[in-house]
Protein backbone atom coordinates (compact mmCIF):
# COMPACT_ATOMS: atom_id res chain seq x y z
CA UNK A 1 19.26 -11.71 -1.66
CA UNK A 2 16.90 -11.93 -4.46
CA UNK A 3 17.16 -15.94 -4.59
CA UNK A 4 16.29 -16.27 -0.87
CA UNK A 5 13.60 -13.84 -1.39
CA UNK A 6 12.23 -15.70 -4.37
CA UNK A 7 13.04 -19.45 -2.67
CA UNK A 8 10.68 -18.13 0.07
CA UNK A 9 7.80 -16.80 -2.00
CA UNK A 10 7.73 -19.56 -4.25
CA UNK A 11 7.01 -22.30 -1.18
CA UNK A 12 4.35 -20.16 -0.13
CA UNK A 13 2.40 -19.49 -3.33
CA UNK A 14 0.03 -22.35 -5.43
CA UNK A 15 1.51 -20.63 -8.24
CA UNK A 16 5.65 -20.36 -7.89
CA UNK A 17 6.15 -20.25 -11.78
CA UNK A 18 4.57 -16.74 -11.81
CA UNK A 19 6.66 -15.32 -9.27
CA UNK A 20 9.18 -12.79 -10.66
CA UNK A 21 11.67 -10.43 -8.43
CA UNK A 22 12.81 -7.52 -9.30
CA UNK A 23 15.86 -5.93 -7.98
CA UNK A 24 17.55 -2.33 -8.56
CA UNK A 25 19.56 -0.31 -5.63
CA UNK A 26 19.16 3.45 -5.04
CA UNK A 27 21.30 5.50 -2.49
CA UNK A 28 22.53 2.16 -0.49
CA UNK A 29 18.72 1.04 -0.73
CA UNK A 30 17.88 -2.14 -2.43
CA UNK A 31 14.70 -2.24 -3.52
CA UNK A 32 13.10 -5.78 -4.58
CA UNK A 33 9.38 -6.14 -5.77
CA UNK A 34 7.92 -9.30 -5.37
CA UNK A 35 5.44 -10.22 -8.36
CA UNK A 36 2.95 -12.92 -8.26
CA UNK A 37 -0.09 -14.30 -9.64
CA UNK A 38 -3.15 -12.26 -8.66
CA UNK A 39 -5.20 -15.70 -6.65
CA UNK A 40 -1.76 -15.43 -4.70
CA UNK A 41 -1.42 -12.32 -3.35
CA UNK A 42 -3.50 -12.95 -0.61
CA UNK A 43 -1.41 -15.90 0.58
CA UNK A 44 2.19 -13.35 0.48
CA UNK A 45 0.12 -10.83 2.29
CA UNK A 46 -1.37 -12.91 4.97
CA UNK A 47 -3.81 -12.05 7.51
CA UNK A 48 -3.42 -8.68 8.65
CA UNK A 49 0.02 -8.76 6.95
CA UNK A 50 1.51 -11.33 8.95
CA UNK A 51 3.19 -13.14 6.37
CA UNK A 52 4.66 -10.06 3.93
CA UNK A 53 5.93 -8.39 7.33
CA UNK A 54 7.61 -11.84 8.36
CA UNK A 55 9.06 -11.88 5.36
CA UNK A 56 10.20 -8.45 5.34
CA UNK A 57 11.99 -8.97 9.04
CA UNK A 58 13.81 -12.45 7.53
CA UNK A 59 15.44 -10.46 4.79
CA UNK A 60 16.22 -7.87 7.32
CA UNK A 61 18.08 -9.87 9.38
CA UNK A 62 20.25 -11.33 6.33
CA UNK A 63 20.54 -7.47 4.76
CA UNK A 64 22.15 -6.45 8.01
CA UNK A 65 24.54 -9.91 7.63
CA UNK A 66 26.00 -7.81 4.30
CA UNK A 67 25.59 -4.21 5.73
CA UNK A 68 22.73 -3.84 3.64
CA UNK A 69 19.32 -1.76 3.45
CA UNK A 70 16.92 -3.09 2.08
CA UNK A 71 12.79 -2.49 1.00
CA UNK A 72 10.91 -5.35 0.15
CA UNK A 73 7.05 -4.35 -1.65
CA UNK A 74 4.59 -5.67 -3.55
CA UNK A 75 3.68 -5.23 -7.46
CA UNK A 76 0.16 -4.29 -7.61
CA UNK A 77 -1.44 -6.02 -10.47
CA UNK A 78 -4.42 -4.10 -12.41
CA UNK A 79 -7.56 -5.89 -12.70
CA UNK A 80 -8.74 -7.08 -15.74
């Protein structure tokens, strides 16, 4: 799951070194937080959230493949 997830980020960002995953399950939910470079967030996020919520339904739809929950959000990074 993770390496689909970060395959797909990574072709969508101008930065795909700086994307980082992180994955940890919790009561049957697995919860993966999708880091990037700041200049890229808006590209994962998309207009109106078109792009994160597309996302988000293509990792449904292989979750439910394994019998799988699964949360997909996004690491806020602080402004400096």
């Amino acid at each position: 799951m993770k390496d689909t997830l970060h395959f797909i980020v990574s072709a969508i960002v101008d930065n795909p070194d700086a994307v980082a995953i992180e994955e940890n399950e919790e009561d049957g939910m697995l919860n993966l937080t999708i880091s990037v470079a700041p200049e890229d967030m808006g590209k994962v996020i998309g207009k109106e959230g078109k792009v994160i919520r597309s996302i988000r339904n293509i990792m449904k739809i292989k979750a439910m493949k394994f019998d799988k929950r699964i949360k997909i959000s996004l690491a806020e990074t602080a402004n400096e």
